[in-house]
Each structure stands twice: as C-alpha cells, then as structure tokens.
C-alpha atoms as a PDB file:
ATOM      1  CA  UNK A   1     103.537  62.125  37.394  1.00  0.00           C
ATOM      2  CA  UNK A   2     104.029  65.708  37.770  1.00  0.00           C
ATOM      3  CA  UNK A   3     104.250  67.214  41.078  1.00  0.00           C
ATOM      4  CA  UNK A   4     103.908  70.739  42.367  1.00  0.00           C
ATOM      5  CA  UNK A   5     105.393  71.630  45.511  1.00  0.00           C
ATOM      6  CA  UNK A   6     103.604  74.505  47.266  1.00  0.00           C
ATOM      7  CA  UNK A   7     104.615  76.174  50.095  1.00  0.00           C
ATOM      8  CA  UNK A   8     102.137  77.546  52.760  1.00  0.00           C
ATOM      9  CA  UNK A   9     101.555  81.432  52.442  1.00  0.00           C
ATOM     10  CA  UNK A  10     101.684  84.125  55.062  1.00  0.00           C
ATOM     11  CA  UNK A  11     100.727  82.924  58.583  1.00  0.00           C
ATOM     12  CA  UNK A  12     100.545  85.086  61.883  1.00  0.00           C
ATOM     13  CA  UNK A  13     104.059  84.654  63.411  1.00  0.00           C
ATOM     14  CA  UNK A  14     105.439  82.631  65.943  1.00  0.00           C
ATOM     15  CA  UNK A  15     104.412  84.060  69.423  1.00  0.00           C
ATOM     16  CA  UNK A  16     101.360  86.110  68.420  1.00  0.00           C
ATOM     17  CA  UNK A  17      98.635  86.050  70.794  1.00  0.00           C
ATOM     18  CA  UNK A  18      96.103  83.402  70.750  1.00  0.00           C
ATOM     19  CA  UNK A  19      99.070  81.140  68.710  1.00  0.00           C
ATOM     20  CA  UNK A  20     100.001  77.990  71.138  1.00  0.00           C
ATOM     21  CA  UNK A  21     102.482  76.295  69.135  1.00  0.00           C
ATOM     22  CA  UNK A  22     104.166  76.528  65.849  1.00  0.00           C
ATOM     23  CA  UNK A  23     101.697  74.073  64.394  1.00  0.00           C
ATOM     24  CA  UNK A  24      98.578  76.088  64.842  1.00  0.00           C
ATOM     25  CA  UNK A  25      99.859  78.928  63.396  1.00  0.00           C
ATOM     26  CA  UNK A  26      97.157  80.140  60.436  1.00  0.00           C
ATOM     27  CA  UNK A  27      97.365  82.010  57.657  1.00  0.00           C
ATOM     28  CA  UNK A  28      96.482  86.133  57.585  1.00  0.00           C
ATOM     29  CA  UNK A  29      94.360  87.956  55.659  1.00  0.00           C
ATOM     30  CA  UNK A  30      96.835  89.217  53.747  1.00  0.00           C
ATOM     31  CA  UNK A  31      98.369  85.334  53.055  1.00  0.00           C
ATOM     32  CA  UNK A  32      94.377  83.627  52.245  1.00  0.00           C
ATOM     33  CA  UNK A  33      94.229  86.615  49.608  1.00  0.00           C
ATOM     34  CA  UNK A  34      97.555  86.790  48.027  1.00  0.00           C
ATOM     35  CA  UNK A  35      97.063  82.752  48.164  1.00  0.00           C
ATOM     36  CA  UNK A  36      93.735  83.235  46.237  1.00  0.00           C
ATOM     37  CA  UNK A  37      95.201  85.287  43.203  1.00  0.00           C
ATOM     38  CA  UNK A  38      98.364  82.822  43.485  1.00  0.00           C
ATOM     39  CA  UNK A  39      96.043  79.825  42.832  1.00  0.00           C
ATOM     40  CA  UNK A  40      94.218  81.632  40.604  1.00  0.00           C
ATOM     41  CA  UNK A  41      97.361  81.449  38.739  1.00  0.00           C
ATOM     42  CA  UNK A  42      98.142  78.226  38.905  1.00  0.00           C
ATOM     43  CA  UNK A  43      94.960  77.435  37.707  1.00  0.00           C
ATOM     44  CA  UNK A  44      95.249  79.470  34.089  1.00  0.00           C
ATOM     45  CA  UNK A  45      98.686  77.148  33.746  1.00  0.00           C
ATOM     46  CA  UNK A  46      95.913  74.325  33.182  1.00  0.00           C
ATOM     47  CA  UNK A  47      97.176  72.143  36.126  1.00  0.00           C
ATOM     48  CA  UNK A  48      95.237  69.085  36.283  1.00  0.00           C
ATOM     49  CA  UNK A  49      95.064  68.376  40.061  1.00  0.00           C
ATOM     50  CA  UNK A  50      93.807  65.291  40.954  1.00  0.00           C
ATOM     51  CA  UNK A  51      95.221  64.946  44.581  1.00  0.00           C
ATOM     52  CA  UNK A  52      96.479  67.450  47.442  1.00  0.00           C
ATOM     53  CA  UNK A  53      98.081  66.209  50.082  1.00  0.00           C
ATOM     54  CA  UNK A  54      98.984  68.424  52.503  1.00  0.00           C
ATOM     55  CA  UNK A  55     101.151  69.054  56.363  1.00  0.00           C
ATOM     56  CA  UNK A  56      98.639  68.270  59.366  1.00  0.00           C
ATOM     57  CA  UNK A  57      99.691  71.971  60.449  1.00  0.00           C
ATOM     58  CA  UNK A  58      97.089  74.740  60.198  1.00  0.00           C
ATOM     59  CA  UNK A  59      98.589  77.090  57.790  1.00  0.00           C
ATOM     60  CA  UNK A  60      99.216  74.426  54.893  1.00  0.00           C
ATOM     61  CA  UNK A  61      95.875  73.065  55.723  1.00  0.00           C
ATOM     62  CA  UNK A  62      94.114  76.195  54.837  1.00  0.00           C
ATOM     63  CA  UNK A  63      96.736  76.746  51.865  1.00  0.00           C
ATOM     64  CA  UNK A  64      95.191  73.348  50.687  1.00  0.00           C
ATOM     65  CA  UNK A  65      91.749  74.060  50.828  1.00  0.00           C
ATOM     66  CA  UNK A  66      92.378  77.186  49.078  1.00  0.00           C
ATOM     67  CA  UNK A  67      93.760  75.229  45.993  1.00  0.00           C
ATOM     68  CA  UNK A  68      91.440  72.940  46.249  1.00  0.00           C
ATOM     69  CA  UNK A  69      88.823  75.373  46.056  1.00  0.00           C
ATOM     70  CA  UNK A  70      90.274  76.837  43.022  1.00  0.00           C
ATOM     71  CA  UNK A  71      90.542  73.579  41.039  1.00  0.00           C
ATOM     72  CA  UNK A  72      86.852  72.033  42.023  1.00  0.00           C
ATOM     73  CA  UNK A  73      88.628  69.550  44.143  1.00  0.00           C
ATOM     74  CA  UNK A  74      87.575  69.734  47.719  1.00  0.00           C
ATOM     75  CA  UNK A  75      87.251  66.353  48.432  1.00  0.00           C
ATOM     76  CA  UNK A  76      90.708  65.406  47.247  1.00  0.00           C
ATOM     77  CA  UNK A  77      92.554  67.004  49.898  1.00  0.00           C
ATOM     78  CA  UNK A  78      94.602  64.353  52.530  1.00  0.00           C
ATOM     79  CA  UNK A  79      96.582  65.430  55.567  1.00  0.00           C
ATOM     80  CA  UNK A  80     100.542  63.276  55.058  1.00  0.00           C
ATOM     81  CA  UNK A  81     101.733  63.990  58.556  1.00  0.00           C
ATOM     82  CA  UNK A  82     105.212  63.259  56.742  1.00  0.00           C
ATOM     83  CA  UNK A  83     105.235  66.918  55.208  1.00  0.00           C
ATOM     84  CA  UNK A  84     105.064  68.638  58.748  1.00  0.00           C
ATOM     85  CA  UNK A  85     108.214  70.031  59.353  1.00  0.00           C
ATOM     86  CA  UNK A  86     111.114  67.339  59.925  1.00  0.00           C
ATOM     87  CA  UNK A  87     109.071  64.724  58.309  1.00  0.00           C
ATOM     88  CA  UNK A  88     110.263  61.651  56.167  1.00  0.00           C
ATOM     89  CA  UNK A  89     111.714  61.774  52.711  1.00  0.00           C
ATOM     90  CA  UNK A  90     111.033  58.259  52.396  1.00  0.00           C
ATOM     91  CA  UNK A  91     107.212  58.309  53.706  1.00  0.00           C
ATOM     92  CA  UNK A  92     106.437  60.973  50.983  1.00  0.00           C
ATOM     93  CA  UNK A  93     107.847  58.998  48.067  1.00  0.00           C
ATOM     94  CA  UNK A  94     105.819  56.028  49.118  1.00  0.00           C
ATOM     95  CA  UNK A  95     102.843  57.785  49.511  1.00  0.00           C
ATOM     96  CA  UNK A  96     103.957  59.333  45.726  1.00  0.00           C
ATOM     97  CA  UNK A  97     105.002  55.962  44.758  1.00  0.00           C
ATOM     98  CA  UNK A  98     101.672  54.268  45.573  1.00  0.00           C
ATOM     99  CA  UNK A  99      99.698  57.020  43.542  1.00  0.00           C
ATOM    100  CA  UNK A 100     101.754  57.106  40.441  1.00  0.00           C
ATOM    101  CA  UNK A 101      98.708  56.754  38.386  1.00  0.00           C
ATOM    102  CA  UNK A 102      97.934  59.807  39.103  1.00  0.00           C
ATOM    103  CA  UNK A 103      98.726  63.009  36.651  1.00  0.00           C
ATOM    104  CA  UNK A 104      99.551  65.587  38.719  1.00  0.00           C
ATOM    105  CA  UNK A 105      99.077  65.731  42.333  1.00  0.00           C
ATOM    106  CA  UNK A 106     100.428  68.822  45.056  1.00  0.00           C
ATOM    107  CA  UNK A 107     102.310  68.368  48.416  1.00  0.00           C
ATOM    108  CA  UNK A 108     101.418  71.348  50.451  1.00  0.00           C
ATOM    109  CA  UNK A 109     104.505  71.688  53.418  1.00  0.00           C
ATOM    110  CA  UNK A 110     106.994  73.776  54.893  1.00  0.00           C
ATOM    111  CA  UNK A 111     110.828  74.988  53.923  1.00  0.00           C
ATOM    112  CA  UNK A 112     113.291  73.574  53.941  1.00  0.00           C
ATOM    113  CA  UNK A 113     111.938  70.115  53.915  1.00  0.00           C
ATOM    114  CA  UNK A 114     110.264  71.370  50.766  1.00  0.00           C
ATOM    115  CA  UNK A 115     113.280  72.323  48.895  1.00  0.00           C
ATOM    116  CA  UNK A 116     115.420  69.009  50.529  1.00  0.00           C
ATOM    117  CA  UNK A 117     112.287  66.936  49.249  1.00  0.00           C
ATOM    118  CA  UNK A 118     112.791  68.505  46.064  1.00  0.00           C
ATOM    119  CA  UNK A 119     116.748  68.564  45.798  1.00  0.00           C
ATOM    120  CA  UNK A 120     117.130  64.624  46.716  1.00  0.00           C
ATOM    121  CA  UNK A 121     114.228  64.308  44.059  1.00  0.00           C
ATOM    122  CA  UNK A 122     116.769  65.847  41.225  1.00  0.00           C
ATOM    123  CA  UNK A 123     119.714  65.139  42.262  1.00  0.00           C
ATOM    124  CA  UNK A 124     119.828  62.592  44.959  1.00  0.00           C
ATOM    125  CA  UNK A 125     121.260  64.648  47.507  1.00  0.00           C
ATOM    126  CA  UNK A 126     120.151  66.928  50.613  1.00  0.00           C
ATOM    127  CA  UNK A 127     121.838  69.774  49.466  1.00  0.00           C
ATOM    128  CA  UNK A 128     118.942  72.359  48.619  1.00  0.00           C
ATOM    129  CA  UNK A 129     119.155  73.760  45.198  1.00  0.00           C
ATOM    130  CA  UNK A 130     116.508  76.410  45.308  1.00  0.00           C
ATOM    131  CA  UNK A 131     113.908  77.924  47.777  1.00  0.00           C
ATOM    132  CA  UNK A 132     110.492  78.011  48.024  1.00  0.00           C
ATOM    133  CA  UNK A 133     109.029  81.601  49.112  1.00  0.00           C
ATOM    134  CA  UNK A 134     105.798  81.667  50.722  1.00  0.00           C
ATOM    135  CA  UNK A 135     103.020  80.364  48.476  1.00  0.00           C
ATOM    136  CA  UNK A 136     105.841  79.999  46.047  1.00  0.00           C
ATOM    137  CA  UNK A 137     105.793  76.491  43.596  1.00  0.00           C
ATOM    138  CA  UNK A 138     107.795  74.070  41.899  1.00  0.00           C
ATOM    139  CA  UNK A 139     106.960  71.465  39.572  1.00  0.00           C
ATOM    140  CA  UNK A 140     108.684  68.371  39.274  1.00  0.00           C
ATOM    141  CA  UNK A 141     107.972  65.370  37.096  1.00  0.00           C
ATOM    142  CA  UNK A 142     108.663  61.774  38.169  1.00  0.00           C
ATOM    143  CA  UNK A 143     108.519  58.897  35.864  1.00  0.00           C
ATOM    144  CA  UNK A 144     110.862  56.739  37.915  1.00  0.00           C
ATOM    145  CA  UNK A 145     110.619  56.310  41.678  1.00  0.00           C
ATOM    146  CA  UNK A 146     113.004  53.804  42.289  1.00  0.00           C
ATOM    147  CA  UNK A 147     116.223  55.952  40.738  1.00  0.00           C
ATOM    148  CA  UNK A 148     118.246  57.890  42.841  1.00  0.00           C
ATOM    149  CA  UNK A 149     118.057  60.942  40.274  1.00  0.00           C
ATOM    150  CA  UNK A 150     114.180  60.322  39.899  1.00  0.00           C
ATOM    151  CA  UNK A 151     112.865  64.119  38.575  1.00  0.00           C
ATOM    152  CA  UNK A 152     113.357  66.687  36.476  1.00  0.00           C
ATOM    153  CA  UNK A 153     112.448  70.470  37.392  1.00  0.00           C
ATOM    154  CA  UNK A 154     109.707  71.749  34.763  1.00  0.00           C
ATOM    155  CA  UNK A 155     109.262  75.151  36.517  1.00  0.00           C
ATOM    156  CA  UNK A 156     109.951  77.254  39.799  1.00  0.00           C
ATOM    157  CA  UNK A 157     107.198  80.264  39.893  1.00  0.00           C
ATOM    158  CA  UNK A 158     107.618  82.916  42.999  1.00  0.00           C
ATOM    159  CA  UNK A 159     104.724  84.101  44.728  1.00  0.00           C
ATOM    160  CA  UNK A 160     104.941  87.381  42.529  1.00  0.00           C
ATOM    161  CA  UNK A 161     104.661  85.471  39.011  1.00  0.00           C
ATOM    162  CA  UNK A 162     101.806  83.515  40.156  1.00  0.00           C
ATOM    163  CA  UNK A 163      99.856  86.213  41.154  1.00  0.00           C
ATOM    164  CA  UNK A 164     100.391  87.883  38.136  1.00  0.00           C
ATOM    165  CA  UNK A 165      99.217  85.213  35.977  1.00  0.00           C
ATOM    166  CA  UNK A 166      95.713  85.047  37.823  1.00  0.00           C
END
C-alpha cells in the first residue's frame, strides 16, 4: 500500500476574526488555489487514490475535498478523528492496517504528527526525519504493518514542486 501524507494548506491564522478555535480554522483563498495547482500535480504523478481520510478539523477537511475533487473521488473521503492534532499513532495504523487492500490511499493532517506518523513508519522511532510544509507530501509504501520498520520513503515533494508539475 502506498500512502501519501498531505498536509493541510494555508488557513486564516489563529485569532483572526470570526475563528473560535484552532479547529475551525479554514483555508484562504490563497491556500484553496495554491492547493488546486498542488493537486493538480499530484494528479499528473498518476496517483491512484482510492481512499482519503482526513483530520475532523476544517482546514484538512477542505484540503480533502480538494483532492478528492481532483481525482473523481468525492465520495471516498472519511473524517479519522486520530489525525487531528495529538491523535493516535496506533489508531491510524489500524485504520491503515484494516484497508491494506487498498493501492494507495491519503491521510490528510497536521505537523508534526504528520512527520512523527511518518518517522515511526520508517524507522520506528518519534524522532521526525523530515517536515511537511503546507500542502507539502510524502509518500510512503507499506507492505508490512506488523514490523517495527514497516515503510520505505518513495518521495517527499514541497508545495513548490507540486505546483509546478500541475
């Protein structure tokens, strides 16, 4: 299974008006376009997205159901309250673990879960090894969930590259 870790693009910032808390923070103008030409991107890499799950908060949300929108997959999108910021390593890999069958799926979240997620993915620790930038991706390929060291890193695109490939 290959999975591509996206994090959310540009959302208004913490303590803008009309913003009550951190989780319904959306995304700008500027972050729903730039996230447009980024999955545009990701779309000429012929990604075959089956499955997007995605943090309950309001700026992945909308990141998802731009990708989804992109790839023709609209009805594949499902909120895992497990990527919200602070959620459970071990809840994701189950959910990952009970979809296996799948080719490629997304996890839409936040940093640095996204990057820990990743890390104890490759190399079985917390440490991060990398970081996601906003709408940034990384794709990781699992073929065994029940080793420590269970993926290997097949690319890490910034923001920039993505847009430039759609």
């Amino acid at each position: 299974m290959r999975v591509h870790f996206i994090r959310h693009a540009i959302a208004v910032p913490r303590g803008a008006p009309g913003v009550v808390d951190d989780a319904s923070r959306e995304l700008t103008r500027e972050g729903i376009a730039k996230m447009r030409q980024q999955a545009r991107g990701l779309a000429k890499l012929k990604i075959d997205l089956a499955r997007i799950w995605t943090s309950p908060y309001a700026r992945a949300r909308q990141t998802a159901d731009i990708l989804a929108d992109e790839f023709g997959i609209t009805g594949s999108v499902r909120v895992l309250p497990a990527l919200a910021p602070g959620g459970s390593f071990d809840a994701i890999l189950e959910e990952l673990a009970a979809n296996a069958s799948l080719n490629e799926a997304a996890l839409v979240g936040h940093e640095p879960d996204l990057s820990t997620t990743i890390a104890r993915l490759l190399t079985g620790m917390t440490r991060s090894i990398l970081q996601l930038k906003k709408g940034g991706t990384a794709c990781v390929r699992i073929d065994d969930f029940a080793s420590p060291c269970r993926g290997d890193l097949c690319w890490l695109l910034t923001p920039r590259q993505l847009r430039s490939l759609g």
